[in-house]
C-alpha atoms as a PDB file:
ATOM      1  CA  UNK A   1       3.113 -12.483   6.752  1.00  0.00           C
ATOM      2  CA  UNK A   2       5.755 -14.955   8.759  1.00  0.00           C
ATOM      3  CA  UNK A   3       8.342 -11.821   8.937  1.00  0.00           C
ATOM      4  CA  UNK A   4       5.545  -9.467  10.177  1.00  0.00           C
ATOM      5  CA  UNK A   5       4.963 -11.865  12.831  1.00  0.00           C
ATOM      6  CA  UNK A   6       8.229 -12.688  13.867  1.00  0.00           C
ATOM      7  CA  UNK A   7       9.461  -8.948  13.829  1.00  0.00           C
ATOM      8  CA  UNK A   8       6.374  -8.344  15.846  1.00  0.00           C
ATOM      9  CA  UNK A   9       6.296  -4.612  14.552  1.00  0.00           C
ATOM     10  CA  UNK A  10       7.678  -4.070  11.113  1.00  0.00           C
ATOM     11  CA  UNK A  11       7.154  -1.857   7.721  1.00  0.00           C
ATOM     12  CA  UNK A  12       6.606  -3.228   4.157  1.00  0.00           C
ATOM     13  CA  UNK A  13       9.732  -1.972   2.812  1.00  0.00           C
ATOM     14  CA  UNK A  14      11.655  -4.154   5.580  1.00  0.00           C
ATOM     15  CA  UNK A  15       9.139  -7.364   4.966  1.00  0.00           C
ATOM     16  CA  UNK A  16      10.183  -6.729   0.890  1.00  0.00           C
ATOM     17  CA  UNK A  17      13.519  -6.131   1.640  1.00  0.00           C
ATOM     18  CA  UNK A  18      13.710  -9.919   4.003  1.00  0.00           C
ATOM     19  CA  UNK A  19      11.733 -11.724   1.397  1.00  0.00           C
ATOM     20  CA  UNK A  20      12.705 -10.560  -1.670  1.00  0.00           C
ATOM     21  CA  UNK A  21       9.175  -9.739  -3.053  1.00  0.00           C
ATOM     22  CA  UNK A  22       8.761  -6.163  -4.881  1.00  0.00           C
ATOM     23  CA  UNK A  23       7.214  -3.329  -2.238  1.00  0.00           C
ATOM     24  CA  UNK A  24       4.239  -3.077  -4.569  1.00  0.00           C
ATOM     25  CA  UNK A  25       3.514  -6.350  -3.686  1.00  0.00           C
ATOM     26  CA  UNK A  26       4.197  -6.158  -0.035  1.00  0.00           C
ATOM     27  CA  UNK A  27       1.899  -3.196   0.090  1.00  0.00           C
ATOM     28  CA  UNK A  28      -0.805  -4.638  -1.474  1.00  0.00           C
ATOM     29  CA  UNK A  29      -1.050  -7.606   0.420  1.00  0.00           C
ATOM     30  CA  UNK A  30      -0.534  -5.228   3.794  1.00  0.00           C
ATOM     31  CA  UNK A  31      -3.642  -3.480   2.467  1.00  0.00           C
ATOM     32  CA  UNK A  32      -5.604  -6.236   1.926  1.00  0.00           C
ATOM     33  CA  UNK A  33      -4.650  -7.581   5.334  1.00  0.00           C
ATOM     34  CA  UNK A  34      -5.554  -4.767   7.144  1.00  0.00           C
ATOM     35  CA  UNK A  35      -9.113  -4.146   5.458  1.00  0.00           C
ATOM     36  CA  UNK A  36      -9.651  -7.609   6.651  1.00  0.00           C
ATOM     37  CA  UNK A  37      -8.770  -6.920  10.462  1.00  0.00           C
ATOM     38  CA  UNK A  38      -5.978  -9.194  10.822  1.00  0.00           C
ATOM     39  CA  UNK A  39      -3.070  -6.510  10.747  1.00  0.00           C
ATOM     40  CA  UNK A  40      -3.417  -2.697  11.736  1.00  0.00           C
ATOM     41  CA  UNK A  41      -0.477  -0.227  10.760  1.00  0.00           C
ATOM     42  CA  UNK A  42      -0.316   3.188  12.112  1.00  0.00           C
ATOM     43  CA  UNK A  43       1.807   6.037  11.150  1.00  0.00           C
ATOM     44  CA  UNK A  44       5.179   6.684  12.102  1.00  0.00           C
ATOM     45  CA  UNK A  45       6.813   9.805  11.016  1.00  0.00           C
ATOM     46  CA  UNK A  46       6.758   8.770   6.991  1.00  0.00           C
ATOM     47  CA  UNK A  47       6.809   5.292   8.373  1.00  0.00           C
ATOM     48  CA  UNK A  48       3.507   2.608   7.882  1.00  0.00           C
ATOM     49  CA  UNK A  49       4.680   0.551  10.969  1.00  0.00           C
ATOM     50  CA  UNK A  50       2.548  -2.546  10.521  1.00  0.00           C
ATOM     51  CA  UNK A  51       1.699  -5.599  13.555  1.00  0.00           C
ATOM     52  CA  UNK A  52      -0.782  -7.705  13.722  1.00  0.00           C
ATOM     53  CA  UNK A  53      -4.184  -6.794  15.240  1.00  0.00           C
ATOM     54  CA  UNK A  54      -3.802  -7.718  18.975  1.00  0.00           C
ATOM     55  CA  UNK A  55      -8.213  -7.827  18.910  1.00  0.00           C
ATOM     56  CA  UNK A  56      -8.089 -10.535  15.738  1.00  0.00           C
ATOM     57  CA  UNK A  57      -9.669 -13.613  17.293  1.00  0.00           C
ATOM     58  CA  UNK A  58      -6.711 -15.848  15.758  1.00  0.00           C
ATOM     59  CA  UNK A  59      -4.252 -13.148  16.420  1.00  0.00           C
ATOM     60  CA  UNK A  60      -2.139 -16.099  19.451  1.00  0.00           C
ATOM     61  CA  UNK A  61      -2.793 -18.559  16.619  1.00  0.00           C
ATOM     62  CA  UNK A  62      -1.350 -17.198  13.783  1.00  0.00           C
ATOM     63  CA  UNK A  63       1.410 -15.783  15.594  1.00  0.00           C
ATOM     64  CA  UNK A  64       2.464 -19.121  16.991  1.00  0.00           C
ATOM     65  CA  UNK A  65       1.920 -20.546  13.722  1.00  0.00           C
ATOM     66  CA  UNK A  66       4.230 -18.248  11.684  1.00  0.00           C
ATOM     67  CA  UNK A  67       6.777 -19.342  14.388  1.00  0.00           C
ATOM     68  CA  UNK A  68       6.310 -22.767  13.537  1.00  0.00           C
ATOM     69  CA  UNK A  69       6.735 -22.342   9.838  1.00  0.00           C
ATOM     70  CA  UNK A  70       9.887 -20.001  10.392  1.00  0.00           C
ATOM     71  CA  UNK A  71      11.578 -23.275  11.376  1.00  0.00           C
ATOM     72  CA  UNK A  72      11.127 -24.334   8.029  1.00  0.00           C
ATOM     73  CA  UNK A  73      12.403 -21.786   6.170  1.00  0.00           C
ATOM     74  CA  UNK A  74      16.673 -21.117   7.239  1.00  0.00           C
ATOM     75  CA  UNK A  75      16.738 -18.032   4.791  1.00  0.00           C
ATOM     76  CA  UNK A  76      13.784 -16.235   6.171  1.00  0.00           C
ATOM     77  CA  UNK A  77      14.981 -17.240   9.951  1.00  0.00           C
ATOM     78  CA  UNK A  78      18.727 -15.812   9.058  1.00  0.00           C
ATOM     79  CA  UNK A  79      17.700 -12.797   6.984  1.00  0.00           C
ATOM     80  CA  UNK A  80      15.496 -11.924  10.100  1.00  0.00           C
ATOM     81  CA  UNK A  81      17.882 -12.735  12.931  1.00  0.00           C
ATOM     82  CA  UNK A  82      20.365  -9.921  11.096  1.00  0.00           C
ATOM     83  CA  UNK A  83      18.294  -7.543  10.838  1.00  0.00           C
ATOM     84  CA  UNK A  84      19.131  -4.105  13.173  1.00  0.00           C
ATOM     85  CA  UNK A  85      16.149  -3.707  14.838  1.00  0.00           C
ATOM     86  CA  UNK A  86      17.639  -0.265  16.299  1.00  0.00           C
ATOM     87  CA  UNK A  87      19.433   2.652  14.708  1.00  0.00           C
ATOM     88  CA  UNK A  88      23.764   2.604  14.406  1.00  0.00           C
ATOM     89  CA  UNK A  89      25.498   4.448  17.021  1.00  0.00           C
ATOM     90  CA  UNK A  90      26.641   7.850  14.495  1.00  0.00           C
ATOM     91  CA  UNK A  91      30.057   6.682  13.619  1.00  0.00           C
ATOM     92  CA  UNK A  92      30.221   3.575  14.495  1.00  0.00           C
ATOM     93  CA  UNK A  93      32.691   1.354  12.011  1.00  0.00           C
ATOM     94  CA  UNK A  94      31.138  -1.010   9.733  1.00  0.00           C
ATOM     95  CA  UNK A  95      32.965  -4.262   8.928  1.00  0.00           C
ATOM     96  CA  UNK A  96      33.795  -5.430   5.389  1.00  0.00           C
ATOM     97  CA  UNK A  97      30.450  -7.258   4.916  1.00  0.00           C
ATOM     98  CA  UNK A  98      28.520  -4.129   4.960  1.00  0.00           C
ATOM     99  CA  UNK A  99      27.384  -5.351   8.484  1.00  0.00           C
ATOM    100  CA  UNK A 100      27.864  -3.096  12.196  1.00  0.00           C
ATOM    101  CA  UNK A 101      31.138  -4.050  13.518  1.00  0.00           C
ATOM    102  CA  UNK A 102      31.096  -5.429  17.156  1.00  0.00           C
END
């Protein structure tokens, strides 16, 4: 739930990938979530692009909350902060790490 928030916009796979939790899981708990009102996803392509629900009366609340407890958690914050949030200019190096070169 912190990485949905903080990405603003995001997709289970990427929220499993960033915290290490199987998709299954991720999915589940995006289901749940959403028959509950607090997130909405909406289709994509084949994508389930998932945010929370701008109309949820704690929507402000929770979202400054995640941000809070993203201080407290380095790993989450750095797995985040790399993240591409846009697609790789076609043939565009990559460096040694695996990572987009500069």
């Amino acid at each position: 739930m912190v990485a949905t928030l903080a990405l603003r916009e995001t997709y289970p796979r990427e929220v499993a990938r960033l915290t290490a939790v199987p998709l299954v899981t991720v999915q589940r708990i995006v289901d749940e979530l959403e028959r509950q009102g607090i997130v909405v996803s909406r289709l994509s392509g084949n994508q389930r692009r998932v945010t929370v629900n701008a109309e949820w009366i704690a929507a402000d609340e929770l979202r400054a909350l995640a941000l809070r407890l993203l201080e407290d958690m380095p790993d989450l914050r750095a797995a985040i902060d790399g993240e591409r949030r846009r697609p790789r200019r076609a043939g565009k190096p990559r460096d040694r790490s695996g990572r987009d070169a500069a």
